[in-house]
Each structure stands twice: as C-alpha cells, then as structure tokens.
Protein backbone atom coordinates (compact mmCIF):
# COMPACT_ATOMS: atom_id res chain seq x y z
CA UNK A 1 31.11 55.45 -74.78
CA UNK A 2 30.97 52.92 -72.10
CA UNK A 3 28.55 50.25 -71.64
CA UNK A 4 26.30 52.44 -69.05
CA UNK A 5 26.53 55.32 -70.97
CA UNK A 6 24.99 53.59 -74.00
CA UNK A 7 22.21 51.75 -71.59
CA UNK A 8 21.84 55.43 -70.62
CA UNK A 9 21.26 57.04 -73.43
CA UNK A 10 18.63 54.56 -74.57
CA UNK A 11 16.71 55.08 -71.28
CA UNK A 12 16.85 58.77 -72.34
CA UNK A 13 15.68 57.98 -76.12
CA UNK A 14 13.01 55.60 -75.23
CA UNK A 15 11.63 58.27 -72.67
CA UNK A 16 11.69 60.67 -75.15
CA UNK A 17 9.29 58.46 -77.02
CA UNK A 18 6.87 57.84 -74.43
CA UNK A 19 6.66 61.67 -74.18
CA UNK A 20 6.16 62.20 -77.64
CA UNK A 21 3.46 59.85 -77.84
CA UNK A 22 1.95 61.43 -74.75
CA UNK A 23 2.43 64.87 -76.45
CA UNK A 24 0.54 63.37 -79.90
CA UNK A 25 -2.16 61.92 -77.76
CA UNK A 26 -2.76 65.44 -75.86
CA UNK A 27 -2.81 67.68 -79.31
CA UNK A 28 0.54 68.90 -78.55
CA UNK A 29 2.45 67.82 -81.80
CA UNK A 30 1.12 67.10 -85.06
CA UNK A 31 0.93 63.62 -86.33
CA UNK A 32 3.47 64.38 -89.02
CA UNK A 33 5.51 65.71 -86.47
CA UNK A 34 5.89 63.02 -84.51
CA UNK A 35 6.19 60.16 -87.25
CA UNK A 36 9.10 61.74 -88.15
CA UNK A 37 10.44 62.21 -84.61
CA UNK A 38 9.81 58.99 -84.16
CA UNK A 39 12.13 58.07 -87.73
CA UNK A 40 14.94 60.00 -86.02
CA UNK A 41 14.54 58.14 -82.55
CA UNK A 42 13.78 54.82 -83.97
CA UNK A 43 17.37 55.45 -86.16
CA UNK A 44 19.38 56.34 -83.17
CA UNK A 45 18.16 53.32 -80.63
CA UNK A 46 19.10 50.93 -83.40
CA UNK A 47 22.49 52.56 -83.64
CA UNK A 48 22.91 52.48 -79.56
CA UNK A 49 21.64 48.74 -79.64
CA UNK A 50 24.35 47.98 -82.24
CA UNK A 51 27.21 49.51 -80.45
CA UNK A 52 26.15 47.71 -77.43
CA UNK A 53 25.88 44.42 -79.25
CA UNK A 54 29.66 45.28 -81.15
CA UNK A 55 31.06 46.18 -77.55
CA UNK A 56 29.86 43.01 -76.37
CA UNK A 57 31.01 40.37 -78.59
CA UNK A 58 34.03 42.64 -78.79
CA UNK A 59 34.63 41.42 -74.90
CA UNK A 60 33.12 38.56 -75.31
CA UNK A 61 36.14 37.51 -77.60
CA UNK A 62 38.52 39.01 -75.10
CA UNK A 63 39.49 42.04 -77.32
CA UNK A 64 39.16 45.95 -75.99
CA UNK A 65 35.12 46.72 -76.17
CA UNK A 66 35.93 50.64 -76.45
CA UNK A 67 37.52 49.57 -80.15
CA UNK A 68 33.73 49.44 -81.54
CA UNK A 69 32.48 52.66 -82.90
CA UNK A 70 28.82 53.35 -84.23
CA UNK A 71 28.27 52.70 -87.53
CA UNK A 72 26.18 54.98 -89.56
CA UNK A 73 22.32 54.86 -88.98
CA UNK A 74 21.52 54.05 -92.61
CA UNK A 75 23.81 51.11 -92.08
CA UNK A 76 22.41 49.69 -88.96
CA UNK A 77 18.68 50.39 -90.28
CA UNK A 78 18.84 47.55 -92.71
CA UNK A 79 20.39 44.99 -90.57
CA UNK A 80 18.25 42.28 -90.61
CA UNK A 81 17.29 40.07 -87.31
C-alpha cells in the first residue's frame, strides 16, 4: 500500500466515524453499537497511522518504504506515545 493509499483509507475510516456518530446522535444505531464500531475503527486508524509512520522512517533512512507491512492491531494498540 502506497503512501496515498494509506492517507486514503484513513480519510475513508475517519468519515466513517463522523457518520456513525451522526447515525448515534439521530437514533439510528444503538449506543452499544457504535462503541464497538468505534473499537474496530479506532483499531484500524492506529494500524494505518503505524504503517505510515514505518513507511516513513523506512525512507527516511533511505531503505524501500513498501518493505513495511502492518503489524497486528493488538500490537499497535498498546504502543505507547
């Protein structure tokens, strides 16, 4: 996955929230419902920020970005910043 493909799919996963929250707000969805929605987004952002950030240092020390690969979501939860 390239750079703009990653930037691109958290555009899409961020949107996704907003809706969501829109949807809670309006009665569509269940609280429940969207907490854990929200678990599953939340999870996959942090794994497209971390392949971003891997990709980038990855250049950034002049070796070949598409070499980083997303780690596992229960990984990349527990990173600490």
């Amino acid at each position: 996955m390239r750079d703009d493909e990653i930037l691109t799919r958290i555009s899409a996963l961020v949107d996704e929230e907003h809706v969501l929250r829109n949807r809670l707000t309006a009665g569509e969805v269940t609280t429940d419902e969207e907490h854990a929605r929200i678990k599953q987004l939340e999870a996959a952002l942090d794994q497209c920020w971390d392949l971003l950030r891997q990709r980038r240092a990855r250049r950034n020390a002049g070796e070949d970005p598409d070499n980083a690969g997303a780690r596992p979501a229960d990984e990349v939860e527990n990173y600490r910043q």
